[in-house]
Protein backbone atom coordinates (compact mmCIF):
# COMPACT_ATOMS: atom_id res chain seq x y z
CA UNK A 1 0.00 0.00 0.00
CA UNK A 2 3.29 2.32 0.71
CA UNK A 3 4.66 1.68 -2.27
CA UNK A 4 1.64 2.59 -4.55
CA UNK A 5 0.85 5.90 -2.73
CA UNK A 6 4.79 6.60 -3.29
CA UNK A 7 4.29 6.35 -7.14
CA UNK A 8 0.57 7.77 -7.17
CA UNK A 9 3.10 10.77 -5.05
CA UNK A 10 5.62 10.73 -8.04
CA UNK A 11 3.17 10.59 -10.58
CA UNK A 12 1.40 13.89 -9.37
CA UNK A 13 5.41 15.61 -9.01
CA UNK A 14 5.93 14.58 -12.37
CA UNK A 15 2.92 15.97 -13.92
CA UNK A 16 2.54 19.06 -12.25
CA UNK A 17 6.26 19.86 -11.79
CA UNK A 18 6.60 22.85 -9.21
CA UNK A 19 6.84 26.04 -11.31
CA UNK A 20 8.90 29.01 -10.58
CA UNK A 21 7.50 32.41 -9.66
CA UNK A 22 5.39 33.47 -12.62
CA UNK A 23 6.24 36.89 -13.96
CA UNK A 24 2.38 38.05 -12.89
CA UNK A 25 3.22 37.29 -9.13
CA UNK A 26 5.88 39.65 -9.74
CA UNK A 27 4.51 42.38 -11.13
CA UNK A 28 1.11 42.50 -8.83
CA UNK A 29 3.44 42.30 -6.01
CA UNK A 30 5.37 45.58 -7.61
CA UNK A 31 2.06 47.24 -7.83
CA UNK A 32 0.78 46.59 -4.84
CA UNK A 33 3.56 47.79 -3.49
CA UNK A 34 3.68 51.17 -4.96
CA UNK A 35 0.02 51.64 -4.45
CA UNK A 36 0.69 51.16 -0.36
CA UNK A 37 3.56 53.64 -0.60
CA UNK A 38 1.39 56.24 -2.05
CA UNK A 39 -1.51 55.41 0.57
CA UNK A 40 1.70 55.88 3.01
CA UNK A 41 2.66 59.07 1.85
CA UNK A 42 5.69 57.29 0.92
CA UNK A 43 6.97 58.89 -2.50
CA UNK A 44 10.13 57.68 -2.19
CA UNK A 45 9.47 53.90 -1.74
CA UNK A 46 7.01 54.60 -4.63
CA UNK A 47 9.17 56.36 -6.75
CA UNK A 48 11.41 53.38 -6.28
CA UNK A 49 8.90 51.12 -8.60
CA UNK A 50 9.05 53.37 -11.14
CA UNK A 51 11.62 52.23 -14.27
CA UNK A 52 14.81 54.34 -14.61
CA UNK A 53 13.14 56.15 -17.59
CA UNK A 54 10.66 57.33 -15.57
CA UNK A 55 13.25 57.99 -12.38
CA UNK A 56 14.90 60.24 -15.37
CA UNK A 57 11.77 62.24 -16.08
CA UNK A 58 10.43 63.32 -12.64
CA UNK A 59 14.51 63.32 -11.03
CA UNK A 60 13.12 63.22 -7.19
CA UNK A 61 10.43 61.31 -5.75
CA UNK A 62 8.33 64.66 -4.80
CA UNK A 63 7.95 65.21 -8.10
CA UNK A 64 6.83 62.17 -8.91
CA UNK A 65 4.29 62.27 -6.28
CA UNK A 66 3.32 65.17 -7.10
CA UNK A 67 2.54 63.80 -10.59
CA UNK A 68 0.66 60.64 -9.23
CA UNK A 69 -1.27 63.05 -7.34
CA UNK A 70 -2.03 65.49 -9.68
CA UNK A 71 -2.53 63.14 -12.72
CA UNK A 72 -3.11 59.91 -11.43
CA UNK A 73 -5.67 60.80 -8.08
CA UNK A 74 -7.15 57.60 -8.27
CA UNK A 75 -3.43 55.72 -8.05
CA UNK A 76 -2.38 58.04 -5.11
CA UNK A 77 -5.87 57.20 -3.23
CA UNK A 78 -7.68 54.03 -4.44
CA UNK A 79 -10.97 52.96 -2.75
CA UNK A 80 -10.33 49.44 -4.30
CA UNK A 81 -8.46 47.82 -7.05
CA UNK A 82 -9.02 44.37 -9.04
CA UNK A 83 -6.05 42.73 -11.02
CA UNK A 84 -7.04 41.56 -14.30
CA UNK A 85 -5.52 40.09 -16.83
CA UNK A 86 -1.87 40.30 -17.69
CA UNK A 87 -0.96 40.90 -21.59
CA UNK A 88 2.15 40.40 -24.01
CA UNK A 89 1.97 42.85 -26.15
CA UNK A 90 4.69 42.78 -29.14
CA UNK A 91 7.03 41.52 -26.30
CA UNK A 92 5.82 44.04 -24.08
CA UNK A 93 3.98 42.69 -20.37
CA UNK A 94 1.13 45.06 -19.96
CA UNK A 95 -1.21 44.59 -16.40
CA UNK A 96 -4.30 45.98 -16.14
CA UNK A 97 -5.78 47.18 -12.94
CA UNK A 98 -9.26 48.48 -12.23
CA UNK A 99 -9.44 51.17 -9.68
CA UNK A 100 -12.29 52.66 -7.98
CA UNK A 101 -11.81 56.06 -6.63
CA UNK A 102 -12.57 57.48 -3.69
CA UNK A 103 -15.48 59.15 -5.12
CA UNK A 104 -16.71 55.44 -6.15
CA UNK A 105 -15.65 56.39 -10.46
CA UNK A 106 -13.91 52.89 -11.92
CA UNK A 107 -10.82 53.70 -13.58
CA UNK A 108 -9.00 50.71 -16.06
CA UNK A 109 -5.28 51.26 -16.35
CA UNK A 110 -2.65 49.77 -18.02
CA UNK A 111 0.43 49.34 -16.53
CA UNK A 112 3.63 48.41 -18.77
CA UNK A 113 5.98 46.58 -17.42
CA UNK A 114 9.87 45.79 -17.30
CA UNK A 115 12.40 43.76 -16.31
CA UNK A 116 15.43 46.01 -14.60
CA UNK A 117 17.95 43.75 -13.95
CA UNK A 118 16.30 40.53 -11.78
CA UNK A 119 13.27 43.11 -10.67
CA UNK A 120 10.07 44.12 -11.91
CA UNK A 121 9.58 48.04 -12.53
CA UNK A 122 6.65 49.86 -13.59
CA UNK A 123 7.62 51.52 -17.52
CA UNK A 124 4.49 54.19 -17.80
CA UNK A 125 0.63 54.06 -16.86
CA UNK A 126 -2.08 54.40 -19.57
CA UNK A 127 -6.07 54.81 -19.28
CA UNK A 128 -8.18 52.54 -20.99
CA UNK A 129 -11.51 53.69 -22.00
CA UNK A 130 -13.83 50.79 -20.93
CA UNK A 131 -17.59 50.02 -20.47
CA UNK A 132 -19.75 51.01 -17.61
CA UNK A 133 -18.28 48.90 -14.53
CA UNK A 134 -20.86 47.97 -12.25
CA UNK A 135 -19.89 46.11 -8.94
């Protein structure tokens, strides 16, 4: 009886091999992250997701928060977000992320993605226009 729940034991391993972090796992937990920075007032931490290019642009994390704030209200103070679906686009990883604000308006974003060295970084944010959202 041992030995034929030790192969029904290898047979499972061997057909659902244990798979490395997927590359969504990743980048939620890099989104997640920034979005509790900014609910932190933490610009800094958050301005540490952000991909070189973007470090480039904004050059210090207050104006990058001030940015987020300005630009992206719903980012810098989300009621609630959802994780969708996560995209290749031409080589490209794209997430998208629903957001309610704090007024209760759904937002869909898109966040691109990229690999800095062994670390996931957020490239840019985009709206999506979308149908009405109902919860």
């Amino acid at each position: 009886m041992k030995q034929i729940i030790l192969v029904l034991a290898m047979i499972v391993v061997w057909a659902f091999p244990l798979r490395a972090a997927e590359p969504e796992d990743g980048i939620r937990a890099v989104i997640s992250s920034q979005f509790e920075a900014f609910l932190a007032d933490d610009v800094e931490a958050a301005f540490g997701y952000a991909a070189p290019a973007i470090q480039r642009i904004f050059i210090t994390p207050e104006g990058f928060g001030s940015m987020v704030q300005n630009g992206y209200p719903m980012v810098w103070r989300p009621a609630e977000r959802r994780f969708l679906e996560l995209r290749d686009l031409d080589g490209a990883l794209w997430q998208k992320v629903l957001i309610r604000d704090q007024a209760g308006a759904w937002h869909l974003l898109d966040y691109e993605m990229l690999r800095v060295g062994s670390d996931w970084r957020i490239g840019g944010v985009q709206y999506l226009r979308q149908a009405e959202v109902g919860a």
